[in-house]
C-alpha atoms as a PDB file:
ATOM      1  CA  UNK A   1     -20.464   6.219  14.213  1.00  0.00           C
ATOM      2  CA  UNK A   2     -18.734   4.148  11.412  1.00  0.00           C
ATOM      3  CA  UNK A   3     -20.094   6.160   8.824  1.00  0.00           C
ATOM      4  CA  UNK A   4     -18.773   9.119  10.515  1.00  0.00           C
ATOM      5  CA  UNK A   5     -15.039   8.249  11.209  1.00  0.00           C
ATOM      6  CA  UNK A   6     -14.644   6.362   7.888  1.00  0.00           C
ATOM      7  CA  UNK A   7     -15.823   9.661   6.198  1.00  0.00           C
ATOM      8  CA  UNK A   8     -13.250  11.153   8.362  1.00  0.00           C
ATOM      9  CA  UNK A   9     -10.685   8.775   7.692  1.00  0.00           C
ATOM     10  CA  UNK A  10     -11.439   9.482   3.483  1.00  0.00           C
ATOM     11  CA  UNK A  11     -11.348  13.012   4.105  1.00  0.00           C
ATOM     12  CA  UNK A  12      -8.139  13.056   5.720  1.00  0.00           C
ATOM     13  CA  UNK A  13      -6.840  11.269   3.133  1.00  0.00           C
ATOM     14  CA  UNK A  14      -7.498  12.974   0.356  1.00  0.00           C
ATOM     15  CA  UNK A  15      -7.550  16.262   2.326  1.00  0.00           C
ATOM     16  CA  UNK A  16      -3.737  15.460   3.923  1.00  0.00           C
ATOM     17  CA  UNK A  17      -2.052  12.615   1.281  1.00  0.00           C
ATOM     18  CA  UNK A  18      -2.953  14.241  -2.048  1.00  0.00           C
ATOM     19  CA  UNK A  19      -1.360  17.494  -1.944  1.00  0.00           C
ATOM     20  CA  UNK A  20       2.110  15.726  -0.737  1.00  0.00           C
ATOM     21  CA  UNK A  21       1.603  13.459  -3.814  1.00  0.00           C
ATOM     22  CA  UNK A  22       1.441  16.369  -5.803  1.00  0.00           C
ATOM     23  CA  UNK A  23       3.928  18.441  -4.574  1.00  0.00           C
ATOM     24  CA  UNK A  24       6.343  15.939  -4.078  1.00  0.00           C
ATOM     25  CA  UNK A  25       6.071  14.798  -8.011  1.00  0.00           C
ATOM     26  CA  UNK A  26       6.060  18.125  -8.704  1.00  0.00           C
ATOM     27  CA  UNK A  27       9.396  19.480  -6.936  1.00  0.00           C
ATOM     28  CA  UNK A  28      11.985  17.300  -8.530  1.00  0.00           C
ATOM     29  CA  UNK A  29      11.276  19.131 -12.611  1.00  0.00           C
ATOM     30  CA  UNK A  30      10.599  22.332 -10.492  1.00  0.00           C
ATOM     31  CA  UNK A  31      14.123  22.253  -8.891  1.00  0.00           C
ATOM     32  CA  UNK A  32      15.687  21.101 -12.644  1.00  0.00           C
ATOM     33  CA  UNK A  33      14.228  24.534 -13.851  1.00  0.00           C
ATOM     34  CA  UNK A  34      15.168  26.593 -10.866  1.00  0.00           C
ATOM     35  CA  UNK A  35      18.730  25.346 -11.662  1.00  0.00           C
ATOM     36  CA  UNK A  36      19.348  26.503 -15.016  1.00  0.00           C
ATOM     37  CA  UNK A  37      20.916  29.678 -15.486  1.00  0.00           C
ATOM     38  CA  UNK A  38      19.140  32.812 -15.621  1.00  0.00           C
ATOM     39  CA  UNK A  39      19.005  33.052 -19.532  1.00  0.00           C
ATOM     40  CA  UNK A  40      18.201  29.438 -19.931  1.00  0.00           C
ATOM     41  CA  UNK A  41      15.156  29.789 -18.023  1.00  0.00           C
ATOM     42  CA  UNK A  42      16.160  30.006 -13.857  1.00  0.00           C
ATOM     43  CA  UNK A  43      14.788  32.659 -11.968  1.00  0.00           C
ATOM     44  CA  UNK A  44      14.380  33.140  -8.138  1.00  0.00           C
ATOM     45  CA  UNK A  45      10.731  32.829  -9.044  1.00  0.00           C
ATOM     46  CA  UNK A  46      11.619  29.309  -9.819  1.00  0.00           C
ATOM     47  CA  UNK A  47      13.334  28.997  -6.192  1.00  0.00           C
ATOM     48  CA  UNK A  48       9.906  30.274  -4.971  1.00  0.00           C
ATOM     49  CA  UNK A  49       8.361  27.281  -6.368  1.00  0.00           C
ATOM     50  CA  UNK A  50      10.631  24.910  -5.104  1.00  0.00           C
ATOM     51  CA  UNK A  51      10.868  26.148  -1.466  1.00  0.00           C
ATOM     52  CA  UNK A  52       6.262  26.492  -1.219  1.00  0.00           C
ATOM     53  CA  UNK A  53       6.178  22.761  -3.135  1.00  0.00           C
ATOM     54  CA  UNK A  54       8.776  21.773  -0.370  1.00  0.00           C
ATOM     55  CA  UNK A  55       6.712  23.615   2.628  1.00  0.00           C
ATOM     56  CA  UNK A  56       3.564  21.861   1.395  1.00  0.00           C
ATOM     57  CA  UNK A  57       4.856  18.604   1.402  1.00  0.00           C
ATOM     58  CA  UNK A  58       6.187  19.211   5.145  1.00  0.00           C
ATOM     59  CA  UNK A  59       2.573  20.831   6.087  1.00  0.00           C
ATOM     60  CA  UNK A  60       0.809  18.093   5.179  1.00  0.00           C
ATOM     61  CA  UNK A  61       3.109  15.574   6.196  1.00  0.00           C
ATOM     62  CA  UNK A  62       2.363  16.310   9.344  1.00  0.00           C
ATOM     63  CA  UNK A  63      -1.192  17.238   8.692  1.00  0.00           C
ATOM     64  CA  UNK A  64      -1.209  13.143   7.139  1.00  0.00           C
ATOM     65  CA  UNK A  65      -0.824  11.708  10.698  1.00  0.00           C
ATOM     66  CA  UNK A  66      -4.606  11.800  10.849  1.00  0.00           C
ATOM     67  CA  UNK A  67      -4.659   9.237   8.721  1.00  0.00           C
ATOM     68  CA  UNK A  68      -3.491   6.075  10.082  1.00  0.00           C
ATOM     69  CA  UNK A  69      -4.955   7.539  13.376  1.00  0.00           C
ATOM     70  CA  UNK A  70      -8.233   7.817  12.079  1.00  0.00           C
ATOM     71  CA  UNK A  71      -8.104   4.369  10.080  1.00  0.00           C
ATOM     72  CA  UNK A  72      -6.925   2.460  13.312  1.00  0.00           C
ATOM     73  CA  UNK A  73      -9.922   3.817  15.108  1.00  0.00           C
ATOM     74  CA  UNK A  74     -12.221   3.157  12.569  1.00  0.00           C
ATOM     75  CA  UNK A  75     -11.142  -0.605  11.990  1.00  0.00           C
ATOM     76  CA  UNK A  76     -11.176  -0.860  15.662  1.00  0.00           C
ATOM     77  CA  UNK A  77     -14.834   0.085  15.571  1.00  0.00           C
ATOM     78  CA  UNK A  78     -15.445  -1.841  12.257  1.00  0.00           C
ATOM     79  CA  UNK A  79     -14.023  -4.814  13.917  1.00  0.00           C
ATOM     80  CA  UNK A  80     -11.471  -5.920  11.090  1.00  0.00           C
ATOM     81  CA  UNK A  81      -7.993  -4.874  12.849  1.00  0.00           C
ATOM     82  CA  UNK A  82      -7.313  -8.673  12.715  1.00  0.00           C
ATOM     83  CA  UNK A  83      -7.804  -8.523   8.967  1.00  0.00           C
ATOM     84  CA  UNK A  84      -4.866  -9.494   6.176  1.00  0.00           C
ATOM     85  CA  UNK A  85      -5.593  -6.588   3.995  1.00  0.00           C
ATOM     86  CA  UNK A  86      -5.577  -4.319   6.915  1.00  0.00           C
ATOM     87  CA  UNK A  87      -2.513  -5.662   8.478  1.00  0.00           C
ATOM     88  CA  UNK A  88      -0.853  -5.562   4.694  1.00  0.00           C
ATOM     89  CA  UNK A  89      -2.356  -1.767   4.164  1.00  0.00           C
ATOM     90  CA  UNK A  90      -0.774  -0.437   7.994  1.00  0.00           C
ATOM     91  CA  UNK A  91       2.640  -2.089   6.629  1.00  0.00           C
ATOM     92  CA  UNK A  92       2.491  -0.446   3.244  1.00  0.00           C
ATOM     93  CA  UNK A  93       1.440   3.112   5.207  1.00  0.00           C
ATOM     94  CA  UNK A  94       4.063   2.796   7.663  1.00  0.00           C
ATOM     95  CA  UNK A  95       6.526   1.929   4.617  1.00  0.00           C
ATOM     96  CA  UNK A  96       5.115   5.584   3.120  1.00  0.00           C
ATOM     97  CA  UNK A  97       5.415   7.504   5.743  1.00  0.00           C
ATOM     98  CA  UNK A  98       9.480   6.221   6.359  1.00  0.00           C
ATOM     99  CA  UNK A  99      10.203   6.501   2.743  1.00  0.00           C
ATOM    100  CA  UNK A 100       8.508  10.046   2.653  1.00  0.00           C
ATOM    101  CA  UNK A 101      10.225  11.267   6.481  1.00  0.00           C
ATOM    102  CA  UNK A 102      13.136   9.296   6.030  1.00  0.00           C
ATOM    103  CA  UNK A 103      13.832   9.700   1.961  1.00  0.00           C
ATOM    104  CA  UNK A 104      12.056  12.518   0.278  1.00  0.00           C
ATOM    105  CA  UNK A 105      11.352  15.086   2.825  1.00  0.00           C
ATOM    106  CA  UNK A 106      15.570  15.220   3.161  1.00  0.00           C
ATOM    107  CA  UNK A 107      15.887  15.096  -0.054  1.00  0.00           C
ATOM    108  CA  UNK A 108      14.441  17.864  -0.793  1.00  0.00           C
ATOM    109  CA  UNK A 109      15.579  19.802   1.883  1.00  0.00           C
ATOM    110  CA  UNK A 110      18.732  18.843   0.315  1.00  0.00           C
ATOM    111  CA  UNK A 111      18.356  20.414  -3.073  1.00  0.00           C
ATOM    112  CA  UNK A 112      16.660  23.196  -1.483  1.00  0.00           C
ATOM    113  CA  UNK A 113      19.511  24.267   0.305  1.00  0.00           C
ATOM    114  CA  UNK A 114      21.674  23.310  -3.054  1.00  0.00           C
ATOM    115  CA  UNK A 115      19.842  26.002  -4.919  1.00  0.00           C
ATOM    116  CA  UNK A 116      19.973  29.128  -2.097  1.00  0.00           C
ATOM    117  CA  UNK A 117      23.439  28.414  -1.855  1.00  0.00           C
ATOM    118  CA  UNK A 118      23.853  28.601  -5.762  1.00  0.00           C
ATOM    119  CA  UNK A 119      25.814  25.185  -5.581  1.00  0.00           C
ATOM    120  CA  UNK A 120      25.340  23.035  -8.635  1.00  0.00           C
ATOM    121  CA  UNK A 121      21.963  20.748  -8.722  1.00  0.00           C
ATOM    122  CA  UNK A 122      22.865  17.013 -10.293  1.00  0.00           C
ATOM    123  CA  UNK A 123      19.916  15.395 -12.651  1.00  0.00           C
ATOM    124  CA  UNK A 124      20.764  12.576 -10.952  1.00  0.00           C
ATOM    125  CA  UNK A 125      19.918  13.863  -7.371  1.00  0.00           C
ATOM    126  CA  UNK A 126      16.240  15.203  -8.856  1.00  0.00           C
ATOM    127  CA  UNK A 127      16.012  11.610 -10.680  1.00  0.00           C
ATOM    128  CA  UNK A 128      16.678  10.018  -7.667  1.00  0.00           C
ATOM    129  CA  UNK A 129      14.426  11.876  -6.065  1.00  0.00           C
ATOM    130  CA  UNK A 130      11.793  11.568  -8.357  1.00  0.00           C
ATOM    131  CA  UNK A 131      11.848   7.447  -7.779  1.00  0.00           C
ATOM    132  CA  UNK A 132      11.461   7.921  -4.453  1.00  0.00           C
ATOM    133  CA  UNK A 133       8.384  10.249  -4.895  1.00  0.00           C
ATOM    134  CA  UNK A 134       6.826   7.875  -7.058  1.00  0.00           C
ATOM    135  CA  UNK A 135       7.686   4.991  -4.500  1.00  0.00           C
ATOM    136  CA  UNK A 136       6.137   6.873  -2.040  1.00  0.00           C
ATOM    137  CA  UNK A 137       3.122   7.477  -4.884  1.00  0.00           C
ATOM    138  CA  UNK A 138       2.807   3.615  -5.542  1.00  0.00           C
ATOM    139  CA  UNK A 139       2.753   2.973  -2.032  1.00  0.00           C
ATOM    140  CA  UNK A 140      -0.180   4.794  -1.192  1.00  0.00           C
ATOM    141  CA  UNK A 141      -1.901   3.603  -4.118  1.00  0.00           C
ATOM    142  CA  UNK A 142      -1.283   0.432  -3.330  1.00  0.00           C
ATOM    143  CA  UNK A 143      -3.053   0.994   0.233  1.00  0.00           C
ATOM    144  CA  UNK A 144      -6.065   3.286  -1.683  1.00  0.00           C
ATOM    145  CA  UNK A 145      -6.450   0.186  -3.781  1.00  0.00           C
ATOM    146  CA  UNK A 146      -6.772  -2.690  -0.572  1.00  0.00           C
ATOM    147  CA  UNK A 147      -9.158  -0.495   1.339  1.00  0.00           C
ATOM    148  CA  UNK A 148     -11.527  -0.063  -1.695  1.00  0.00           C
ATOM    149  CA  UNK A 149     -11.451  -3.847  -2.810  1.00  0.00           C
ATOM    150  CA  UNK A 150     -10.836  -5.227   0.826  1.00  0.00           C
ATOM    151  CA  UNK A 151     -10.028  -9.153   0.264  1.00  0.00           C
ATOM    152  CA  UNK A 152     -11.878 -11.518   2.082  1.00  0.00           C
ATOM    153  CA  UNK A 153     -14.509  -8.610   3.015  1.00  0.00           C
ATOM    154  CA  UNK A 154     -17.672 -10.013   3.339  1.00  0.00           C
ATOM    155  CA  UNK A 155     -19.842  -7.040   2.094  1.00  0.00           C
ATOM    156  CA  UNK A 156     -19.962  -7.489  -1.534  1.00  0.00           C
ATOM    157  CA  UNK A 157     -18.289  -4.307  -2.400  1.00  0.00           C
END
C-alpha cells in the first residue's frame, strides 16, 4: 500500500506541480510580447498565449491539491508525520500554494485583464511577477529536494 500511494503522491506531483511551474515562468515574457505593438511584434495570437498559460496554471492549481492530500496520507501510513523534514516540507508547501493563490494566480489575472483591455502592461508588474513565480519555483524545489534526501531517515537513501 505504501508503494502505491507514494507512486501516487510522485505522480501527482509531477503530473499537477510541473505544468504550473512552467506556465507560470512562462507567462510573465509571454505577456511582455503580447504588449508590444502590433509592428513590434504583439499580436492577439500573443494574447492567446497569455490567457491558455494563465488557464493552465489555474487547472492545475486546483488539479495540485492532490498533492499534499496524497503526501499526508502516505506519511500517515509511512509513519513519519512526526518527522522535522516533513513538518519543514508541509510548511514550505503550504507557503507555495499561498504565494501561488494568493500572489501569482492574481497577478496574472491582473495583466490578463491589462492586455484585453489594451491598457498599458509595466515591465515592472511582469518582473514582479516573475520573482514571485520563481519563489513559488524555489519553494517547491526546496520541498522536491527534503522528500528525496529525507534528514534523519533511517533507510539509507
Amino acid at each position: 500500500m505504501t508503494k502505491l500511494l507514494l507512486s501516487l503522491h510522485v505522480l501527482a506531483a509531477i503530473v499537477a506541480v510541473g505544468p504550473v511551474t512552467v506556465a507560470a515562468s512562462m507567462f510573465p515574457p509571454a505577456v511582455r510580447r503580447a504588449a508590444l505593438p502590433e509592428g513590434d511584434g504583439g499580436a492577439a495570437a500573443e494574447l492567446g498565449t497569455v490567457r491558455l498559460l494563465h488557464r493552465i496554471c489555474r487547472v492545475y492549481a486546483g488539479v495540485g491539491i492532490a498533492v499534499p492530500l496524497l503526501g499526508l496520507v502516505t506519511a500517515q501510513v509511512m509513519g513519519v508525520l512526526g518527522d522535522t523534514w516533513l513538518i519543514v516540507s508541509i510548511v514550505l508547501t503550504a507557503a507555495a500554494a499561498g504565494v501561488l493563490l494568493v500572489l501569482v494566480l492574481p497577478g496574472q489575472e491582473g495583466l490578463v485583464e491589462r492586455l484585453e483591455g489594451r491598457g498599458a502592461v509595466e515591465r515592472s508588474g511582469t518582473v514582479r511577477l516573475a520573482v514571485l513565480t520563481g519563489l513559488f519555483n524555489l519553494l517547491w524545489a526546496t520541498v522536491t529536494v527534503l522528500m528525496i534526501v529525507r534528514p534523519g531517515s533511517t533507510t539509507g537513501a
